[in-house]
C-alpha atoms as a PDB file:
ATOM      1  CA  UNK A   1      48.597  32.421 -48.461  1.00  0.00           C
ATOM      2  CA  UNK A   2      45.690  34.520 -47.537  1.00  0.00           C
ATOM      3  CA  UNK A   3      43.874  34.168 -44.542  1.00  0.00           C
ATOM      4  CA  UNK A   4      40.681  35.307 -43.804  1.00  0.00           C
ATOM      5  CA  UNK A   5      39.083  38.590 -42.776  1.00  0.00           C
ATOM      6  CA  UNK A   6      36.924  36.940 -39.929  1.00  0.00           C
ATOM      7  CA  UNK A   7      37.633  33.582 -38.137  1.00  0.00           C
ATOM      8  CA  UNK A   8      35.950  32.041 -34.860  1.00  0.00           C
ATOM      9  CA  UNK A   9      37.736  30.680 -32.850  1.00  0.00           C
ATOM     10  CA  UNK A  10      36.517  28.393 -29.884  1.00  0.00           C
ATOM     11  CA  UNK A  11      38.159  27.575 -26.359  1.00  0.00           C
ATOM     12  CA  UNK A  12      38.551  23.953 -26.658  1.00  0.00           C
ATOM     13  CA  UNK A  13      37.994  22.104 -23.659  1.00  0.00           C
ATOM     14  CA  UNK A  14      40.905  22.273 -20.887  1.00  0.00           C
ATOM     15  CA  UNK A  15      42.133  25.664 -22.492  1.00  0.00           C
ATOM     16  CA  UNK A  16      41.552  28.594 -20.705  1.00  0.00           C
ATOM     17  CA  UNK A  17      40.065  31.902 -22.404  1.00  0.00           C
ATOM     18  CA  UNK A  18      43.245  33.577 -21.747  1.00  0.00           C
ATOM     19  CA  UNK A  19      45.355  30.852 -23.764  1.00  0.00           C
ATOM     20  CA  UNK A  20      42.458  31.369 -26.481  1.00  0.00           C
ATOM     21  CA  UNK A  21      42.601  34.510 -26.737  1.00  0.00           C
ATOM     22  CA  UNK A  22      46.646  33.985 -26.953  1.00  0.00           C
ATOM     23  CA  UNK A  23      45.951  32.044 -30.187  1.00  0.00           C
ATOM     24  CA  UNK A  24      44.463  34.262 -31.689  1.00  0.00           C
ATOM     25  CA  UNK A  25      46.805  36.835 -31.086  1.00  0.00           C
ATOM     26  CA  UNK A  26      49.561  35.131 -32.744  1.00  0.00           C
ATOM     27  CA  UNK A  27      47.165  33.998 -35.589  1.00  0.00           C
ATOM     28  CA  UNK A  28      47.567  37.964 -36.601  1.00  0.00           C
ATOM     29  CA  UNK A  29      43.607  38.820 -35.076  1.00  0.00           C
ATOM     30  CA  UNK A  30      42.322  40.840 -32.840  1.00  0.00           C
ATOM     31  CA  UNK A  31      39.049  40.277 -30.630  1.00  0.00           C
ATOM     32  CA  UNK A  32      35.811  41.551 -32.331  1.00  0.00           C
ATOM     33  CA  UNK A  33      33.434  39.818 -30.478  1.00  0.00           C
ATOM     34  CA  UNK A  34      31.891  36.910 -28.217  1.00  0.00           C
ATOM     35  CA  UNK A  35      29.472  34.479 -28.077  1.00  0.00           C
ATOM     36  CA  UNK A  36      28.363  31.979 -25.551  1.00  0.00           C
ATOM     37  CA  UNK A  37      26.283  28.957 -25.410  1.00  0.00           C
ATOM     38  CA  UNK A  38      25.159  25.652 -23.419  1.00  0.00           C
ATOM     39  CA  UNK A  39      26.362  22.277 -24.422  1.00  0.00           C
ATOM     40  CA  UNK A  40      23.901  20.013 -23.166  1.00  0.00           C
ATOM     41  CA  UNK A  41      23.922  15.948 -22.850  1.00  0.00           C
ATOM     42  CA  UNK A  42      21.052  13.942 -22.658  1.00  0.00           C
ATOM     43  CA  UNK A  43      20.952  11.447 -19.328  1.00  0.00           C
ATOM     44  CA  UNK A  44      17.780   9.258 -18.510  1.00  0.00           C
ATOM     45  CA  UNK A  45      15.820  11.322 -21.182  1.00  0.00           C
ATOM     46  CA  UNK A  46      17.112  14.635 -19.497  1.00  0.00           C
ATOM     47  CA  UNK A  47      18.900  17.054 -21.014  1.00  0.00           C
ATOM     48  CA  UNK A  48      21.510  18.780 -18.743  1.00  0.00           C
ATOM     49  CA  UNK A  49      24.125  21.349 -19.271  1.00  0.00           C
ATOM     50  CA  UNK A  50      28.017  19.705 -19.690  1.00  0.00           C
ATOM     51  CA  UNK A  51      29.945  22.734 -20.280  1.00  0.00           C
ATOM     52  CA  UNK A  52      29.611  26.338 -21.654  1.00  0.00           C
ATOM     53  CA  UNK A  53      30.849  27.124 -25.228  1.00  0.00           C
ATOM     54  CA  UNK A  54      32.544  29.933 -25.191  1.00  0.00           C
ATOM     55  CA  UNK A  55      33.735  31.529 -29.238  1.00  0.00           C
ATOM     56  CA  UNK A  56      35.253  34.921 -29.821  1.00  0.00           C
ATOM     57  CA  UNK A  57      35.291  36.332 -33.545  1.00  0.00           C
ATOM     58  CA  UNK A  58      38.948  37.468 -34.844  1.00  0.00           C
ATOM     59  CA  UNK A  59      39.690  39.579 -37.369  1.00  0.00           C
ATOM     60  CA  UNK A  60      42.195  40.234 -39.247  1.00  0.00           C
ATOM     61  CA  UNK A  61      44.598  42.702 -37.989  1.00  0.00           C
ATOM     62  CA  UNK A  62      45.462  45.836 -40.421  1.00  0.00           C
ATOM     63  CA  UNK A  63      49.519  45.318 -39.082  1.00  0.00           C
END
């Protein structure tokens, strides 16, 4: 099966960026990049931040 040059992966809520970066590792990728952004949630017609998204972009190791 062949896997794909570049992949995002995404620290899912409760995971730690360490045990992200762990999976991606064993997926056969290394770390490329980041990117962050706000979540927000709407309450009472305001829209306030739940929780940073935090993505790093894997590619596909040469090994």
């Amino acid at each position: 099966m062949s896997k794909k040059k570049t992949v995002w992966f995404e620290v899912k809520e409760g995971e730690s960026i360490e045990e992200c970066l762990g999976r991606l590792a064993a997926e056969g990728y290394i770390v490329a990049g980041r990117k962050e952004e706000p979540l927000f949630e709407e309450v009472n017609g305001e829209y306030i931040p739940v929780r940073q998204l935090i993505q790093f972009k894997g590619v596909l190791s040469e090994q």
